[in-house]
N, C-alpha and C. Protein backbone atom coordinates (compact mmCIF):
# COMPACT_ATOMS: atom_id res chain seq x y z
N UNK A 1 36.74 -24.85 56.81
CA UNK A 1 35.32 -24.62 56.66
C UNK A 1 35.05 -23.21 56.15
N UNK A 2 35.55 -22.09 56.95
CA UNK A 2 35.55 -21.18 56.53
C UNK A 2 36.32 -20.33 55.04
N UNK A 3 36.91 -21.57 54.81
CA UNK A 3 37.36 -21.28 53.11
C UNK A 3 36.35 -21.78 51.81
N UNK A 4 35.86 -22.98 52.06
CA UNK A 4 35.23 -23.26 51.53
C UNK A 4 33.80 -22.63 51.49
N UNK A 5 33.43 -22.05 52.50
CA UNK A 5 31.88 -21.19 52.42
C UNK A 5 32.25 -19.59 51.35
N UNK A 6 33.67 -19.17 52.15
CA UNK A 6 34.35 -18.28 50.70
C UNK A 6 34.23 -18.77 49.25
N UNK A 7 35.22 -19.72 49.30
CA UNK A 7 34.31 -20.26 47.98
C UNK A 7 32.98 -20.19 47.25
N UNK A 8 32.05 -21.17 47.98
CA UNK A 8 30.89 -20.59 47.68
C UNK A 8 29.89 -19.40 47.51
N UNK A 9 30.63 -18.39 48.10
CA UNK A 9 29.97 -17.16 48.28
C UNK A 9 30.46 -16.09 46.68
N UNK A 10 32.25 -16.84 46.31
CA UNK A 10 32.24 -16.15 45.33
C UNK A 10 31.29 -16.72 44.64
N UNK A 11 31.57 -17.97 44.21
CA UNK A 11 30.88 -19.26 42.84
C UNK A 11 29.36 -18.31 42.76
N UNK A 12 28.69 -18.55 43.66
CA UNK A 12 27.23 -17.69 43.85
C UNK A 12 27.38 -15.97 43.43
N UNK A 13 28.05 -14.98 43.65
CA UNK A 13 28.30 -13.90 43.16
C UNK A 13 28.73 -13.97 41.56
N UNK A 14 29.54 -14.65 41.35
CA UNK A 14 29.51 -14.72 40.13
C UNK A 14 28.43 -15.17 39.36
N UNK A 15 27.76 -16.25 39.82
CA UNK A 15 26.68 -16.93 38.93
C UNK A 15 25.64 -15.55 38.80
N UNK A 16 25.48 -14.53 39.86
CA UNK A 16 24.23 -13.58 39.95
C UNK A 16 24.70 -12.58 38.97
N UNK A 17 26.22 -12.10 38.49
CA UNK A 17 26.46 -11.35 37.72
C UNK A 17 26.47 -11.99 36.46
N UNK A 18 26.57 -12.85 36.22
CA UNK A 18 26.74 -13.96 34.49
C UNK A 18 25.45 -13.21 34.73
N UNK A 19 23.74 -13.80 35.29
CA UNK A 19 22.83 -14.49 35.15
C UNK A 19 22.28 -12.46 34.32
N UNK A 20 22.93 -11.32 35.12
CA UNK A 20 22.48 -10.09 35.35
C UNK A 20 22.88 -9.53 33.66
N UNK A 21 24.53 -9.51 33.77
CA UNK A 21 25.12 -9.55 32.54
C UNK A 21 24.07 -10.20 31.30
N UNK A 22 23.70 -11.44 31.05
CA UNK A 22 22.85 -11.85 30.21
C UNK A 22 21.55 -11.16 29.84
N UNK A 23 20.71 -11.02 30.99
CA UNK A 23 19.86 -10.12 31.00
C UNK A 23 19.80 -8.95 30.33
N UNK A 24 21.08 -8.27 31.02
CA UNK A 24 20.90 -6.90 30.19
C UNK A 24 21.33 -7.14 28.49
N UNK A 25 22.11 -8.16 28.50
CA UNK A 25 22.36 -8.19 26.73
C UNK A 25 21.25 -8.42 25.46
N UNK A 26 20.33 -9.32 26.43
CA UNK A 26 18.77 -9.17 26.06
C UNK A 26 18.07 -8.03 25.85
N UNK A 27 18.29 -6.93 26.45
CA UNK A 27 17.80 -5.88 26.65
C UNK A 27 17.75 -5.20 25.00
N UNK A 28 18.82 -5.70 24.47
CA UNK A 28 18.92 -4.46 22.96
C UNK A 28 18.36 -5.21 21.64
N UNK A 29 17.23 -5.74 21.81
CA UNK A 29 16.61 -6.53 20.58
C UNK A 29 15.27 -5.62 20.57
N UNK A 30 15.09 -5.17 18.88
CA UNK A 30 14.27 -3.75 18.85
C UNK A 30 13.28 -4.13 17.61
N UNK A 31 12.26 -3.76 17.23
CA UNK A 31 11.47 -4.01 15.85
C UNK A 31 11.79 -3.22 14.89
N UNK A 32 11.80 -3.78 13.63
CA UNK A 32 12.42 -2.96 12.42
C UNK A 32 10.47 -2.67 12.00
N UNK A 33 10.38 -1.30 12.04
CA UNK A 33 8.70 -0.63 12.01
C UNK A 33 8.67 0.07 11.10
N UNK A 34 9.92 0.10 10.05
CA UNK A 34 10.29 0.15 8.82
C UNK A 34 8.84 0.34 7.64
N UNK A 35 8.35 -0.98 7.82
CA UNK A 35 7.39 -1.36 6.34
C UNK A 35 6.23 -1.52 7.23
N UNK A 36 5.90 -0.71 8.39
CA UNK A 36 4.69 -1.25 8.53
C UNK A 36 3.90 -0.12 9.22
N UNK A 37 2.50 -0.12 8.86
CA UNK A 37 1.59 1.28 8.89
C UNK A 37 1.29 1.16 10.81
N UNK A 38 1.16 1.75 11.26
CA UNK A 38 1.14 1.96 12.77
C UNK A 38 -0.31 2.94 13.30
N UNK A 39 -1.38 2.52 12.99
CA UNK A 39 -2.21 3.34 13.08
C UNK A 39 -2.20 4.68 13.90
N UNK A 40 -2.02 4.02 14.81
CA UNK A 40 -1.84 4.68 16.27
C UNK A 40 -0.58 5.90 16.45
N UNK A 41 0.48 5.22 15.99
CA UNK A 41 1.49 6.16 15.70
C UNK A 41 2.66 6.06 17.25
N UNK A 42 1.80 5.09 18.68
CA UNK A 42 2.71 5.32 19.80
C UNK A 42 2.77 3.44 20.28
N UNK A 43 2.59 3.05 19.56
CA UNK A 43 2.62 1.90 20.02
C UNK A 43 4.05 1.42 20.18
N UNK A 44 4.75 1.24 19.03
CA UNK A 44 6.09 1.25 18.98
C UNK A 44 7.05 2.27 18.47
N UNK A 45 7.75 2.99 19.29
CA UNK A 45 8.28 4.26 18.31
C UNK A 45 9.63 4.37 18.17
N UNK A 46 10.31 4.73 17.41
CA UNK A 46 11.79 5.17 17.73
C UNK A 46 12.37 3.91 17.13
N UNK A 47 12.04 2.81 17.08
CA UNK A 47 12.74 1.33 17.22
C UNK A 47 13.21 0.74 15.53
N UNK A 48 14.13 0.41 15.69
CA UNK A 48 14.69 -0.02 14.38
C UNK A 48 15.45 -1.29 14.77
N UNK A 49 15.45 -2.53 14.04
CA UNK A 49 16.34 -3.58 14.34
C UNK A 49 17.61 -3.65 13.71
N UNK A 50 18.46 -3.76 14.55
CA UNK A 50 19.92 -3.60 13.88
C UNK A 50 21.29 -4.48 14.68
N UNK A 51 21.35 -5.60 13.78
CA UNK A 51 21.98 -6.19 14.14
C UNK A 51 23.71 -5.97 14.18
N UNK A 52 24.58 -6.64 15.18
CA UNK A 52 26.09 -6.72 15.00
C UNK A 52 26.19 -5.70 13.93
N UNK A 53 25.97 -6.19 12.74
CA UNK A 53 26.96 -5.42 11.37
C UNK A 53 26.23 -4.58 11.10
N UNK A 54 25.41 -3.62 11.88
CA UNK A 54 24.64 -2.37 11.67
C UNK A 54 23.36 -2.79 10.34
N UNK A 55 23.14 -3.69 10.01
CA UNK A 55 22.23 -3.81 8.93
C UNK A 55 20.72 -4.36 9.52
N UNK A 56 19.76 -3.92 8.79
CA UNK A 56 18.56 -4.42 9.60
C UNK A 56 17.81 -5.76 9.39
N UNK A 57 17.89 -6.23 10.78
CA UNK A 57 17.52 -7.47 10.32
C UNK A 57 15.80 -7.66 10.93
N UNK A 58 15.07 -8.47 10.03
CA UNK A 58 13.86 -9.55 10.59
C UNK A 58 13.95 -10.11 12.48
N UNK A 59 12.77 -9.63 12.54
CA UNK A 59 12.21 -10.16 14.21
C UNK A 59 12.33 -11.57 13.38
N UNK A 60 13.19 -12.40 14.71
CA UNK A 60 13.53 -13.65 14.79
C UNK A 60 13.63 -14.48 15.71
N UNK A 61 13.30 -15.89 15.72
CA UNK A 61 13.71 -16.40 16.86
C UNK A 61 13.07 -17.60 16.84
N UNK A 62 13.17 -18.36 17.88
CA UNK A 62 12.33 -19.77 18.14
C UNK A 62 10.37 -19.74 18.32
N UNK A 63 10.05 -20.54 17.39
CA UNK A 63 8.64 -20.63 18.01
C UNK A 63 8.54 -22.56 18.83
N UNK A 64 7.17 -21.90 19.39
CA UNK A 64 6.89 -22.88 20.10
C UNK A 64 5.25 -22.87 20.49
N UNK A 65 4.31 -23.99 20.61
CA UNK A 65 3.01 -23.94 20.49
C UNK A 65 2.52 -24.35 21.74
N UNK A 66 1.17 -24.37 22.33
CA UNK A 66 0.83 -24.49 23.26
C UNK A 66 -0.78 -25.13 22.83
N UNK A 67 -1.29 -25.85 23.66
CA UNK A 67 -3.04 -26.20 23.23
C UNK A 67 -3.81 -27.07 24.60
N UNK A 68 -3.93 -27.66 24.07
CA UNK A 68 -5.35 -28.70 25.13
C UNK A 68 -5.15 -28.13 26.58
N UNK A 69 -4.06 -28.37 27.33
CA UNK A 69 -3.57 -28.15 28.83
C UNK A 69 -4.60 -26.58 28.57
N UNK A 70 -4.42 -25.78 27.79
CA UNK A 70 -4.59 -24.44 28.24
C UNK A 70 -6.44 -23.47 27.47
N UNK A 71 -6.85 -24.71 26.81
CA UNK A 71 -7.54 -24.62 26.43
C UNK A 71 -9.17 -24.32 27.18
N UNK A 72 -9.96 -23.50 26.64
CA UNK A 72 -10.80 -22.76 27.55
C UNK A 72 -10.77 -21.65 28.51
N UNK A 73 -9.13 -21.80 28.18
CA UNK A 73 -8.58 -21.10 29.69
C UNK A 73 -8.31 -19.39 29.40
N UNK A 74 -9.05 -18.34 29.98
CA UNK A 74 -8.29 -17.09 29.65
C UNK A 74 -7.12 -16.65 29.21
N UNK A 75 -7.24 -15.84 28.36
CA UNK A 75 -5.71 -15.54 27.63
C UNK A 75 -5.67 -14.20 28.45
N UNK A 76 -4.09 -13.85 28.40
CA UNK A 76 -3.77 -12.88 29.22
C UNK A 76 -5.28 -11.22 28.45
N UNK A 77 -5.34 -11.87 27.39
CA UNK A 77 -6.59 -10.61 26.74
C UNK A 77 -7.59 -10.33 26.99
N UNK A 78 -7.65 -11.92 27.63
CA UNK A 78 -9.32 -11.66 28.26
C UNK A 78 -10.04 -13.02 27.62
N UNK A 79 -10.09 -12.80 26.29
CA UNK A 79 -10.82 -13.68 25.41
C UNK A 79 -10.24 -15.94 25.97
N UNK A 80 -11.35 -16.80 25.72
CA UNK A 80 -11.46 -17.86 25.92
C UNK A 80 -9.93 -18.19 24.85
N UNK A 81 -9.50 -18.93 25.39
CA UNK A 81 -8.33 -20.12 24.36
C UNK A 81 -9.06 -20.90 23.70
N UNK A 82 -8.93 -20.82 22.20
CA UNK A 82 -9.12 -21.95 22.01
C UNK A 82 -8.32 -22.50 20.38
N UNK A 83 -7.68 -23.80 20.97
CA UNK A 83 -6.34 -23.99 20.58
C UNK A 83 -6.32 -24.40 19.04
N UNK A 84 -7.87 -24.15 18.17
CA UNK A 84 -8.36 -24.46 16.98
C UNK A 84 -7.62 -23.33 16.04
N UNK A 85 -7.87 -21.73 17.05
CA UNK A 85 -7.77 -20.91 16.35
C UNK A 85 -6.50 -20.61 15.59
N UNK A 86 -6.64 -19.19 14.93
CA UNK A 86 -5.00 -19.02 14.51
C UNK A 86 -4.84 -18.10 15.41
N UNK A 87 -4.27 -18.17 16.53
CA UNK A 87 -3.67 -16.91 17.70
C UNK A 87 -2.37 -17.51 18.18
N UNK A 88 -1.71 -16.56 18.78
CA UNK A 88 -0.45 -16.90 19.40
C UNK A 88 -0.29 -15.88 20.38
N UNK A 89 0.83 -16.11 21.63
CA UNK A 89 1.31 -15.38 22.13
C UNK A 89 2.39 -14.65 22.12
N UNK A 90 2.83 -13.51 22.66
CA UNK A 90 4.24 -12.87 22.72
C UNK A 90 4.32 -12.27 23.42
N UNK A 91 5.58 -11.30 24.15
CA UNK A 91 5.63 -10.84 25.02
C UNK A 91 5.28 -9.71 25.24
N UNK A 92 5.41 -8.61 24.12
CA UNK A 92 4.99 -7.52 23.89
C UNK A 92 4.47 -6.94 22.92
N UNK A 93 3.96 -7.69 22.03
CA UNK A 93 3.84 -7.06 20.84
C UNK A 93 2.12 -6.68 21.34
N UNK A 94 1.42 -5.42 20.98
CA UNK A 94 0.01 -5.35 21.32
C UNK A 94 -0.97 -5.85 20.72
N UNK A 95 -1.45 -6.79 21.93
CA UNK A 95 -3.12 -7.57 21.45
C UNK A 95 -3.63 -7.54 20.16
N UNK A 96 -4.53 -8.36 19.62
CA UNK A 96 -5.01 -8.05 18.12
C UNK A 96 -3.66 -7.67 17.16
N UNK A 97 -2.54 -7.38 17.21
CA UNK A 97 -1.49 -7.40 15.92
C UNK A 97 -1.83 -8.96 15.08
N UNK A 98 -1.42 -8.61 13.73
CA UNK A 98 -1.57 -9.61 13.00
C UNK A 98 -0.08 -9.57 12.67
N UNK A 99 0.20 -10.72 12.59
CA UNK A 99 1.66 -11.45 12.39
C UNK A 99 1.79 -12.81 11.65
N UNK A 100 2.43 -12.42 10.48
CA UNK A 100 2.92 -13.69 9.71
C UNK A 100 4.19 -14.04 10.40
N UNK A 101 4.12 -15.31 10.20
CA UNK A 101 5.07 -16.68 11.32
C UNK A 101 5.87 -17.12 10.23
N UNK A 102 6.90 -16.90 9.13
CA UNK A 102 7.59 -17.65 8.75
C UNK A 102 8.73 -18.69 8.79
N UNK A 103 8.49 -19.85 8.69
CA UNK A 103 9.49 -20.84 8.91
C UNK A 103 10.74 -20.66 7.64
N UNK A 104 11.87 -20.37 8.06
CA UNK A 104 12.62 -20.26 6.50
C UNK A 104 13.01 -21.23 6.02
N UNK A 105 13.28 -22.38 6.40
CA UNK A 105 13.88 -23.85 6.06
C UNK A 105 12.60 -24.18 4.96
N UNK A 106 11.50 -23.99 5.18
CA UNK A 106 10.60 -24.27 3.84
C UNK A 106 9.53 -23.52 3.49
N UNK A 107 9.98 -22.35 3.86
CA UNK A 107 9.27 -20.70 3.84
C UNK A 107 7.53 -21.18 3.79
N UNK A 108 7.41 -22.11 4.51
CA UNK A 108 5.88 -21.81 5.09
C UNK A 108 5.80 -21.08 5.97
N UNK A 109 4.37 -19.99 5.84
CA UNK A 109 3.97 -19.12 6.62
C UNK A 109 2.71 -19.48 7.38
N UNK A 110 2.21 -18.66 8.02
CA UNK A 110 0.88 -19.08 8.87
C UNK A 110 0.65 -17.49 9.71
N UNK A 111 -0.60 -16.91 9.11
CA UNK A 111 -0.85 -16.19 9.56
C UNK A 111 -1.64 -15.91 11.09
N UNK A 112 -0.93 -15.13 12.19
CA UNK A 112 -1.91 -15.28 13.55
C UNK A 112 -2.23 -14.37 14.06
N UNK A 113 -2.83 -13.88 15.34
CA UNK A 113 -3.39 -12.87 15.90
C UNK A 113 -2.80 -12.71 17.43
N UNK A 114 -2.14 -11.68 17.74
CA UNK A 114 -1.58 -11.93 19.24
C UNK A 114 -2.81 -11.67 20.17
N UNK A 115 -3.01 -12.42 21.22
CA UNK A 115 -4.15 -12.54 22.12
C UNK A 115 -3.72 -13.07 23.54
N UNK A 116 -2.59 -13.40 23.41
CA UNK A 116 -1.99 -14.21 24.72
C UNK A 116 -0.94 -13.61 25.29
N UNK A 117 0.32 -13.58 25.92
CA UNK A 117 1.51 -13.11 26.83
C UNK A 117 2.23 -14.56 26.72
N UNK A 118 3.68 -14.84 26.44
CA UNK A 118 4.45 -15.61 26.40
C UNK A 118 5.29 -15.17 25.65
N UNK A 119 6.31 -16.79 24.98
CA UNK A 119 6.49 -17.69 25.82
C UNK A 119 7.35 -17.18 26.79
N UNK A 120 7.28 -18.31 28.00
CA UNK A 120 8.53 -17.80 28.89
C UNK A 120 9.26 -19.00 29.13
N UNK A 121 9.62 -19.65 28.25
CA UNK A 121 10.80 -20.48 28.18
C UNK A 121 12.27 -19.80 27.08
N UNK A 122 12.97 -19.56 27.89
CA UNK A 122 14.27 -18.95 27.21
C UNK A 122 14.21 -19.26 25.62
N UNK A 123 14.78 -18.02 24.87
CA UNK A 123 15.27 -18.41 24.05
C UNK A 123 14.06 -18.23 22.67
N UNK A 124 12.88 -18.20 23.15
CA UNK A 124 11.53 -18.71 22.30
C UNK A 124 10.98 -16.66 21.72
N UNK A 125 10.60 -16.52 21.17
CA UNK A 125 10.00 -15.45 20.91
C UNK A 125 8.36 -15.70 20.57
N UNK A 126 7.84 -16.66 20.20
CA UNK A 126 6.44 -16.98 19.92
C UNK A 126 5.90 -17.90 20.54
N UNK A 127 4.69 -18.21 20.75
CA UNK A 127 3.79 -19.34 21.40
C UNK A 127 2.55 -19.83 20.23
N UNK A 128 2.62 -20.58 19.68
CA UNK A 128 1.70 -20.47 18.55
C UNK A 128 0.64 -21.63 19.11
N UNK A 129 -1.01 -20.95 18.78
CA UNK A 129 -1.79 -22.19 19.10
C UNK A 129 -1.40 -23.23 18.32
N UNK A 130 -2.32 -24.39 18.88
CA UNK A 130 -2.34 -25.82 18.29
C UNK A 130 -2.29 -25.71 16.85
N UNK A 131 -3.53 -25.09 16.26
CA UNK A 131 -4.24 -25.01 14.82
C UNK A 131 -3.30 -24.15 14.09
N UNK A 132 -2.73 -23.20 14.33
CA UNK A 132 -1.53 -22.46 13.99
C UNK A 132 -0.61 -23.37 13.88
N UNK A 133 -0.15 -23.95 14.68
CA UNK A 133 1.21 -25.14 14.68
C UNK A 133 1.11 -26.07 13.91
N UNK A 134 0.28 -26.61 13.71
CA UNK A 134 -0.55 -27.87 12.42
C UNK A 134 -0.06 -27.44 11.30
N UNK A 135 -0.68 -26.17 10.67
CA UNK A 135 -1.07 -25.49 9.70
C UNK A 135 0.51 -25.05 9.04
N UNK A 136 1.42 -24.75 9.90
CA UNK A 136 3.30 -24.42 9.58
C UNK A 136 3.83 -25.79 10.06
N UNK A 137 3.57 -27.18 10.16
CA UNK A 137 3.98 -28.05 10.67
C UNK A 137 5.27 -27.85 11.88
N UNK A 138 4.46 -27.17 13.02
CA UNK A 138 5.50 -27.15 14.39
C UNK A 138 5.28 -28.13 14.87
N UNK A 139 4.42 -28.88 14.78
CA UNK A 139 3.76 -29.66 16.28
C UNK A 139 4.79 -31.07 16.04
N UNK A 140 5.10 -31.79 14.81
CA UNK A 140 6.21 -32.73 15.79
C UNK A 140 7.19 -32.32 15.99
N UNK A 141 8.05 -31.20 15.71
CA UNK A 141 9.42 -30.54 15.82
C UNK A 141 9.14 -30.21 17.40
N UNK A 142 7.97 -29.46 17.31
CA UNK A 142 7.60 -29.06 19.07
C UNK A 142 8.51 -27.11 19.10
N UNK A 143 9.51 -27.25 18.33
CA UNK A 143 10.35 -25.55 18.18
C UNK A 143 11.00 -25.65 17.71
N UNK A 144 10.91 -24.39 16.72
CA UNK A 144 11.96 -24.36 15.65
C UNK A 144 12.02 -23.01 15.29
N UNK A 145 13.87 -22.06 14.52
CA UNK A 145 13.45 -20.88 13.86
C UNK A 145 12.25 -20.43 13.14
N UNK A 146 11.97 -19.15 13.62
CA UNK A 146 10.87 -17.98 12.85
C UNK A 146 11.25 -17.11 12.16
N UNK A 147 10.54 -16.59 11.40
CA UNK A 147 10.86 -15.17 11.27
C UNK A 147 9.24 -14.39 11.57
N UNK A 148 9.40 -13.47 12.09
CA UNK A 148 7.99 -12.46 11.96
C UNK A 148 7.86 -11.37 11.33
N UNK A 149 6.74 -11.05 10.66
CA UNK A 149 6.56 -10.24 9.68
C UNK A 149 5.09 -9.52 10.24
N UNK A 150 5.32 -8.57 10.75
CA UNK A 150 4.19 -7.82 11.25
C UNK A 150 3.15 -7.06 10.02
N UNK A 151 1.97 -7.69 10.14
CA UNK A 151 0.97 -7.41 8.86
C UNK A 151 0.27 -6.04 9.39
N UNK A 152 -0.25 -5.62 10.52
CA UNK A 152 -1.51 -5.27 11.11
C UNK A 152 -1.34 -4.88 12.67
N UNK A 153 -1.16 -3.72 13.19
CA UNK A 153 -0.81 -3.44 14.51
C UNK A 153 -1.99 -3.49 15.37
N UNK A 154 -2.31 -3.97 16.34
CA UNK A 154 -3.53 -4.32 17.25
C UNK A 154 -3.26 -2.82 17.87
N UNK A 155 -5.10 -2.76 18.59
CA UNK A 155 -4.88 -1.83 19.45
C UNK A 155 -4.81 -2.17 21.30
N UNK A 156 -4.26 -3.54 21.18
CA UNK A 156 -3.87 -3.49 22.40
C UNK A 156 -5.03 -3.73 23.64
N UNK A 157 -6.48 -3.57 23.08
CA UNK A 157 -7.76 -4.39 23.92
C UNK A 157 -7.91 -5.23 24.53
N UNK A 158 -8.48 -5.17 25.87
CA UNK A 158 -8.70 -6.89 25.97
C UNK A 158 -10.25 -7.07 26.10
N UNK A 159 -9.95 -7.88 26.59
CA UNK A 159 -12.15 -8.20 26.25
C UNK A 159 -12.30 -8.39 27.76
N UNK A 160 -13.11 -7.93 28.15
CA UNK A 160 -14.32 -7.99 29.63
C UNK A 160 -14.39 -9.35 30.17
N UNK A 161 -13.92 -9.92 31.25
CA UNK A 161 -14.45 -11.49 31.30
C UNK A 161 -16.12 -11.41 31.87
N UNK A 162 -16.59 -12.14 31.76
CA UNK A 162 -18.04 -12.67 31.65
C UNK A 162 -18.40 -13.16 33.22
């Protein structure tokens, strides 16, 4: 009995260091701020994207859309959802940024507005409304590669709820 709870106690220690290990490898994904005017000048600073072979690569990653369930419903900004618009979420990029969404498999784009906080399903870097998702045909794929192309840096506002 008492070998087998050993057991388990490593199996579990290990799983908490994989889970920690991963985490931090997440940690080194940075914006290439390269080509893009920063009004503000502190929003994002210092940051350059640079992948494995030292060369700079495009913010990338999975998108994924969200609508009706969340619709009406406060966005982390403040402002009403509504899943017509062109907005999306992300995790950090600041409020009001404007961001082109390119799909590269058939380089449709779709321009949106960050207003929300997401996704938080692994793996995803975007949350794109409904009308956004239509418009780059996500919605029967449901997620697929992005690329992002930052047009317009928000200042990070949110709006007053009512």
């Amino acid at each position: 009995m008492q070998n087998q709870r050993f057991r388990i106690d490593r199996l579990t220690a290990a799983f908490t260091l994989s889970c920690a290990l991963l985490w931090l490898a997440g940690c080194g994904a940075t914006y290439d701020t390269s080509r893009i005017r920063d009004p503000h000048g502190d929003l994002i600073t210092n940051r350059t994207a640079k992948g494995p072979d030292g060369k700079k690569h495009a913010l990338s990653g999975k998108a994924s859309w969200y609508g009706e369930r969340f619709q009406g419903r406060p966005t982390a900004s403040g402002e009403p959802f509504d899943m017509y618009r062109f907005t999306a979420a992300h995790k950090t990029l600041p409020f009001h940024t404007i961001v082109r969404v390119i799909e590269p498999g058939s380089n449709r784009s779709v321009v949106v507005r960050i207003n929300d906080r997401g996704p938080f399903s692994p793996g995803r870097i975007i949350d794109l409304s409904y009308g956004a998702a239509v418009d780059i045909g996500l919605v029967g794929p449901g997620v697929f590669p992005v690329e992002l192309d930052i047009l317009q840096w928000g200042d990070g506002s949110r709006v007053r709820s009512k």
